[in-house]
Protein backbone atom coordinates (compact mmCIF):
# COMPACT_ATOMS: atom_id res chain seq x y z
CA UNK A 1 0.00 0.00 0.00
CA UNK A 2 1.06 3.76 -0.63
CA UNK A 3 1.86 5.48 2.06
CA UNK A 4 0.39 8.96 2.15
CA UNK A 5 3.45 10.42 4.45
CA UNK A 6 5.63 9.58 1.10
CA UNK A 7 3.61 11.65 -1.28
CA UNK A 8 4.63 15.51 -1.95
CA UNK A 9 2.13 18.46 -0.88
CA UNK A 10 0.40 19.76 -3.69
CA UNK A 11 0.18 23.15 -2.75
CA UNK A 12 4.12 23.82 -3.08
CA UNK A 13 3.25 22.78 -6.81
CA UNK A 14 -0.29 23.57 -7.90
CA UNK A 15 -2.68 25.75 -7.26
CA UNK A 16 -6.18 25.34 -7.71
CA UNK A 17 -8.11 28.45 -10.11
CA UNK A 18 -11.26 27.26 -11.01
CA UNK A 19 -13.57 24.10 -10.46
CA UNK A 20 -14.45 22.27 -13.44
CA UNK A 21 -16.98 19.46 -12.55
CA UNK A 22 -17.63 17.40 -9.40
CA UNK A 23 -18.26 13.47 -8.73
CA UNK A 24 -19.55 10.88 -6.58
CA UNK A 25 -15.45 10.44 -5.12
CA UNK A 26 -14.78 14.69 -5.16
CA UNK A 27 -14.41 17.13 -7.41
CA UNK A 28 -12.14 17.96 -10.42
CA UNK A 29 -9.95 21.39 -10.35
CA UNK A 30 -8.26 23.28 -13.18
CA UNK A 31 -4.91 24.30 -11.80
CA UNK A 32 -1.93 26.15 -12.14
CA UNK A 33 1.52 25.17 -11.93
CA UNK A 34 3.51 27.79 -9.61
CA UNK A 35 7.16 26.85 -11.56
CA UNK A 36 6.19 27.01 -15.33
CA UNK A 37 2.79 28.58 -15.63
CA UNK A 38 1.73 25.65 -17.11
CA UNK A 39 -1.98 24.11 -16.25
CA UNK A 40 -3.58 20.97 -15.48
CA UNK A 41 -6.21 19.05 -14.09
CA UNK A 42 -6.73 17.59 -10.66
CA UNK A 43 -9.25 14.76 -9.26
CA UNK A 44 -9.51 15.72 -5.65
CA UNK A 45 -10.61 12.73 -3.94
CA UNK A 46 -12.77 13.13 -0.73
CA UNK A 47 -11.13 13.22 2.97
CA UNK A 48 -9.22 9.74 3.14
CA UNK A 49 -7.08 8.21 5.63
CA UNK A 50 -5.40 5.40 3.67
CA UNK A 51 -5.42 4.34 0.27
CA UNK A 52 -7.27 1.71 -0.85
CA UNK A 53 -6.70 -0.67 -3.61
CA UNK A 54 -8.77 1.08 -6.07
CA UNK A 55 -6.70 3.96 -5.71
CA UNK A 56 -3.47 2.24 -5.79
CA UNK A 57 -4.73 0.38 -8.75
CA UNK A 58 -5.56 3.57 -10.51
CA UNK A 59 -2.09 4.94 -9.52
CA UNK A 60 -0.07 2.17 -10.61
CA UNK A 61 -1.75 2.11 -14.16
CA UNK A 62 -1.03 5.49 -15.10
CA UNK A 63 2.14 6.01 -13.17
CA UNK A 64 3.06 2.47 -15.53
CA UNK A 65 1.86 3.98 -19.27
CA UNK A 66 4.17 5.33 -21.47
CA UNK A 67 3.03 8.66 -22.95
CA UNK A 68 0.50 8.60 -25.87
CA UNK A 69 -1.28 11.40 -27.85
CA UNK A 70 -4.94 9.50 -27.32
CA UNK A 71 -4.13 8.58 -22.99
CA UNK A 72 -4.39 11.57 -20.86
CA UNK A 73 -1.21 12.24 -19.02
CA UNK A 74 -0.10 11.70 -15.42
CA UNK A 75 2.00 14.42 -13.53
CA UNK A 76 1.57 12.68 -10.40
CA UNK A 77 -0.52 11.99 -6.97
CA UNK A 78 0.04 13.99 -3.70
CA UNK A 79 -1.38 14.50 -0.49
CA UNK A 80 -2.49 17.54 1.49
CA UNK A 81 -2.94 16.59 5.07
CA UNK A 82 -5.84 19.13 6.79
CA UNK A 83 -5.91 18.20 10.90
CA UNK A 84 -9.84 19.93 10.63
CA UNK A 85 -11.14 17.81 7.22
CA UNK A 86 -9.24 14.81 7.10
CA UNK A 87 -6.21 14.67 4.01
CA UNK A 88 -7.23 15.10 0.63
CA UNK A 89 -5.77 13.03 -2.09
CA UNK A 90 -5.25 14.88 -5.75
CA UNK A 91 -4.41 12.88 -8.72
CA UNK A 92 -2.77 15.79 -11.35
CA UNK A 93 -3.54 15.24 -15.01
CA UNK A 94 -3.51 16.64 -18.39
CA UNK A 95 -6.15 19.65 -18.77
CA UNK A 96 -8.80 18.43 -21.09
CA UNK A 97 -10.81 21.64 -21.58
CA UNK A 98 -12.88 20.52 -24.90
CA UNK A 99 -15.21 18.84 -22.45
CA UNK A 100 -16.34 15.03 -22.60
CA UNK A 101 -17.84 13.42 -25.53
CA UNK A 102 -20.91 12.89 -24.11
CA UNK A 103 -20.95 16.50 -22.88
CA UNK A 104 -21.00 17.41 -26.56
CA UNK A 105 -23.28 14.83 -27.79
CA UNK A 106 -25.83 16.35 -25.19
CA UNK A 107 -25.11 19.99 -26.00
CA UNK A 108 -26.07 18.86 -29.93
CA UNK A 109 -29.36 17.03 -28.98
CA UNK A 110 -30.65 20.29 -27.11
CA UNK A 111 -30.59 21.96 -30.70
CA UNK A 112 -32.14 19.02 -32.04
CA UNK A 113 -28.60 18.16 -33.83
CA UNK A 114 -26.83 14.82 -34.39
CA UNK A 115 -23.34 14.60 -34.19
CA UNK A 116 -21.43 14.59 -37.70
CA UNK A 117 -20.42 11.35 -39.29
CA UNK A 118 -16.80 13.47 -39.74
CA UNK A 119 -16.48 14.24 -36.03
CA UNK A 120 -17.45 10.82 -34.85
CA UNK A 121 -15.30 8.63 -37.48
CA UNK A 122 -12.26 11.01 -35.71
CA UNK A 123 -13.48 10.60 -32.19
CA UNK A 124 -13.40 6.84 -32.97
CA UNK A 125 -10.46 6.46 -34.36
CA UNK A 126 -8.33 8.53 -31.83
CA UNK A 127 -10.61 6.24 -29.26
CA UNK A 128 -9.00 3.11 -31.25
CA UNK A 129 -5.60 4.41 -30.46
CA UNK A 130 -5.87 4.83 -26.69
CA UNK A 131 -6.95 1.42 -26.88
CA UNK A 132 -4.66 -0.03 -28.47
CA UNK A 133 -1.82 1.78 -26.58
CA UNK A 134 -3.60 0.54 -23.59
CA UNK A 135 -3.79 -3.29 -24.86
CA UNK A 136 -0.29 -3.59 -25.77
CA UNK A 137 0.78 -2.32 -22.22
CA UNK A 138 -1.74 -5.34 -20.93
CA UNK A 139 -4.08 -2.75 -19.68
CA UNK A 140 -7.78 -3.37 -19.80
CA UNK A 141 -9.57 -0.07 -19.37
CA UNK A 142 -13.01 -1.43 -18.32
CA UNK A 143 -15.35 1.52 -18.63
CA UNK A 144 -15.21 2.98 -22.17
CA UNK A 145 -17.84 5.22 -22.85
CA UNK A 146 -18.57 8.57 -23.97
CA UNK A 147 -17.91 10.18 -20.36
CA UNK A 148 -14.46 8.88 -20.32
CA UNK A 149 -13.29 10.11 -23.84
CA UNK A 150 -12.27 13.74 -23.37
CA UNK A 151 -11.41 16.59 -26.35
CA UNK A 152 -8.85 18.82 -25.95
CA UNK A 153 -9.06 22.64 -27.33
CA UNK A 154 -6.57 21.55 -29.98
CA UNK A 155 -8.35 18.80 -31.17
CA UNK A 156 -6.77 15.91 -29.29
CA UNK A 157 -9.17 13.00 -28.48
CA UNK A 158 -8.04 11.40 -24.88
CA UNK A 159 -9.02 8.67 -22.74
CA UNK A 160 -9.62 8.99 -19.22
CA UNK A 161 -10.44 7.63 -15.67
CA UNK A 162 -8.55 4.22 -14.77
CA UNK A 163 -10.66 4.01 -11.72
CA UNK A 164 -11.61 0.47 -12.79
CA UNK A 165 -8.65 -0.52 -15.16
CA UNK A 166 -6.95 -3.40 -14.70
CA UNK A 167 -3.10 -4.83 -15.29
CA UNK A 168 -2.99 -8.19 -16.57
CA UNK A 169 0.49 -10.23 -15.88
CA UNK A 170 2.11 -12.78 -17.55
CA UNK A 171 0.97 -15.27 -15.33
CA UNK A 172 -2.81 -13.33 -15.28
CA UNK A 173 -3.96 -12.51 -18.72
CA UNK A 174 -7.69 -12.53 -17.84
CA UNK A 175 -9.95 -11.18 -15.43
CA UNK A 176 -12.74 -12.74 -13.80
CA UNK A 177 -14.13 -9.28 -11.72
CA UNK A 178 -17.76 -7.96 -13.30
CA UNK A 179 -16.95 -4.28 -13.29
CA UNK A 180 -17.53 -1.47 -15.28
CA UNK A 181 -21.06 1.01 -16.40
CA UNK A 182 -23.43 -1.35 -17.22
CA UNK A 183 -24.89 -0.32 -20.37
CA UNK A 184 -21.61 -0.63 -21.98
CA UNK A 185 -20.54 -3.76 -20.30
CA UNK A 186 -19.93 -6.96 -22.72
CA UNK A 187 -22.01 -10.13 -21.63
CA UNK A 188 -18.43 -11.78 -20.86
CA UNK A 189 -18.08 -9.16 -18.47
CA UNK A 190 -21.96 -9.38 -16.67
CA UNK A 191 -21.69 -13.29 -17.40
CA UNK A 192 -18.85 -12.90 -14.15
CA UNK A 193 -21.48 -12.40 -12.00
CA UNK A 194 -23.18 -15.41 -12.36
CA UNK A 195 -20.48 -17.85 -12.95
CA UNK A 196 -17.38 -17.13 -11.28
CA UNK A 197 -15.25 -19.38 -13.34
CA UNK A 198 -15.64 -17.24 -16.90
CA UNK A 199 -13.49 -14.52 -17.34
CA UNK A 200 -12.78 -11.93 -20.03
CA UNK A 201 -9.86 -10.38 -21.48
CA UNK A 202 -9.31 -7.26 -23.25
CA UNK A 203 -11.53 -7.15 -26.16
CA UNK A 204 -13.97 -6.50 -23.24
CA UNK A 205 -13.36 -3.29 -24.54
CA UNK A 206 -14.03 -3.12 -27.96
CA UNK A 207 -17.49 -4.10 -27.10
CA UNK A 208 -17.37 -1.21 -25.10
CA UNK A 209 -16.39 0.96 -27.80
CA UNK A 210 -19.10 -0.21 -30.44
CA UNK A 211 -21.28 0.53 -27.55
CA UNK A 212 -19.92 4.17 -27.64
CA UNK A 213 -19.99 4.21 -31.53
CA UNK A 214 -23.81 3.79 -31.09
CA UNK A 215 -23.73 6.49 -27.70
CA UNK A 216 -22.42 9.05 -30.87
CA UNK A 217 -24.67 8.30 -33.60
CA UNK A 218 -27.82 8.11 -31.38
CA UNK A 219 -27.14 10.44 -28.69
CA UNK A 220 -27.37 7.19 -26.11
CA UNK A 221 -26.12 3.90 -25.81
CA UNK A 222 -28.71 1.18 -26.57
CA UNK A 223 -31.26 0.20 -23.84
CA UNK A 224 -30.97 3.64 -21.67
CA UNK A 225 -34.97 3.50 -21.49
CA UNK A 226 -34.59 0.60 -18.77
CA UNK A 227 -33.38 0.26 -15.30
CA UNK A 228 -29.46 -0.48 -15.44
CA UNK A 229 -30.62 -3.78 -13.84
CA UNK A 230 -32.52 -4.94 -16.54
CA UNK A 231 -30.47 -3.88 -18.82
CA UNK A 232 -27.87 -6.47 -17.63
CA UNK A 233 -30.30 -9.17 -17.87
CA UNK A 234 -30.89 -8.69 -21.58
CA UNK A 235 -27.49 -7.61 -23.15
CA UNK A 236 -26.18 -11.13 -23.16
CA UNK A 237 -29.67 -12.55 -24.38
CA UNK A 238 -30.22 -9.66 -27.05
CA UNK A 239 -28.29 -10.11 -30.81
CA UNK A 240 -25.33 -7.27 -30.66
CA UNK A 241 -27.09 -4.00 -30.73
CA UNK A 242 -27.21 -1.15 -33.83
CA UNK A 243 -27.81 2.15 -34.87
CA UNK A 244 -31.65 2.99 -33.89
CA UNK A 245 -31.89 4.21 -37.48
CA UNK A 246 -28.84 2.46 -39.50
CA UNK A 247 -30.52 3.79 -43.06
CA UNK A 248 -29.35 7.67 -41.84
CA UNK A 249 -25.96 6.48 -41.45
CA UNK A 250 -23.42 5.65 -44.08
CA UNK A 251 -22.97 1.75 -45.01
CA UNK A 252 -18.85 1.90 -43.78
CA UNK A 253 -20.23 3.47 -39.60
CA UNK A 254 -22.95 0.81 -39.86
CA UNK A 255 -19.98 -1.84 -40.92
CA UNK A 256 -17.89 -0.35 -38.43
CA UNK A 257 -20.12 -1.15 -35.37
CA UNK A 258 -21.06 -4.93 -36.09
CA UNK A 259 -16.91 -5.75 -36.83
CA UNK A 260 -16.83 -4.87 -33.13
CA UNK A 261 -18.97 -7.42 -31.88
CA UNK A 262 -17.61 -10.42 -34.15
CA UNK A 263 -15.03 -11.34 -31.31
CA UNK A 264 -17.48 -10.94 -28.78
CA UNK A 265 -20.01 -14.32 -29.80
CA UNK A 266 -17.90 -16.56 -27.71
CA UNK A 267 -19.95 -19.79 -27.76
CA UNK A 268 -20.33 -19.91 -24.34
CA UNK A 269 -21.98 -16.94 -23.77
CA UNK A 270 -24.83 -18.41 -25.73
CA UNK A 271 -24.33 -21.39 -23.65
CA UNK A 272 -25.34 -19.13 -20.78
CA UNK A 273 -27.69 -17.23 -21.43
CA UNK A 274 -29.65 -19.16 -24.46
């Protein structure tokens, strides 16, 4: 386990100048940094006392990853101790200011708008790159989705939030934990919860991500309408989900989307489920 007594104070750093959005573990800071002027991003997680594996998890991932254009960057964790509050933890990473994808997606639908084929064939693609980065460093990212692919101001397409990533070893190269948002989750991965001897590797992910292909064409992923419950229960039994409307999108996004799900119809999900 880290130790938080090891970890630098932010504040001789970074200084926080505006808040940018708030979550269910703290809230997220833009910030400034006191030697260069340059500015970043900072998850400030909520009063802690140790940290737990998730964290450490987290840490470890993107402390691991080499640099790439389509991975947000890491500048490092710290810990300001408060006697009155309890110690906050921040995790400092690249500034992301062109909003999340689903951020946008939303801002479109309130002008009754769809997103551009353009804009989401780039969004993909950059998306496809992260991933693979990701994949070849044994990294399974676990919760793709539209919330957790971030623009930048100069057009860079980055994904985010390794709260639920996993590392897979040489001796480990699958996981058997059901994790992630559930209406992007592959049936490998919601097949875990039922029988604990399946597991899943990383095209877990590409699932994902022809989940999120659909999230940008439609404005949200397939079976939003329902509880997140039943939703669970019927992505494994449902065929692999399309475009609400595939005749209003070109034949090569429609293509595009089912190619994702070929390496998902492992037999024994049918098997399963039926």
């Amino acid at each position: 386990m880290i130790g938080l007594e090891t970890l630098p104070d932010p504040t001789d750093i970074w200084e926080i100048i505006q808040t940018i959005g708030k979550g269910t573990y703290g809230n997220v800071y833009r910030v400034l940094n006191k030697k260069d002027g340059s500015q970043a991003a900072v998850k400030v997680l909520d009063p802690i006392s140790v940290v737990d594996e998730e964290i450490e998890a987290e840490y470890t991932i993107l402390q691991s990853l080499p640099n790439h254009p389509n991975v947000v960057k890491f500048y490092g964790m710290f810990y300001k101790s408060d006697l009155k509050s309890g110690g906050h933890l921040w995790l400092v990473l690249e500034l992301c200011n062109g909003g999340s994808v689903t951020e946008l997606i939303t801002n479109l639908l309130k002008r009754d708008e769809s997103m551009d084929e353009a804009l989401i064939s780039y969004i993909l693609y950059g998306a496809l790159l992260g991933l693979q980065h990701l994949h070849k460093n044994r990294i399974i990212h676990r919760d793709v989705k539209g919330n957790n692919i971030l623009l930048t101001t100069e057009g860079g397409v980055k994904l985010v939030d390794f709260g639920v990533s996993a590392k897979l070893t040489n001796a480990r190269l699958r996981r058997n934990t059901s994790v992630g948002t559930p209406f992007w989750m592959a049936p490998e991965v919601i097949a875990c919860e039922q029988q604990l001897d399946y597991s899943y590797d990383s095209r877990c992910d590409v699932w994902s991500l022809g989940i999120t292909a659909i999230e940008l064409g439609d404005g949200e992923p397939p079976l939003s309408d329902l509880h997140p419950v039943k939703a669970l229960f019927k992505i494994p039994r449902n065929p692999p989900p399309t475009l609400l409307h595939p005749e209003k999108w070109c034949a090569g996004f429609n293509h595009f989307i089912s190619q994702l799900y070929i390496v998902k119809l492992e037999p024994w999900i049918s098997a399963l489920f039926g």
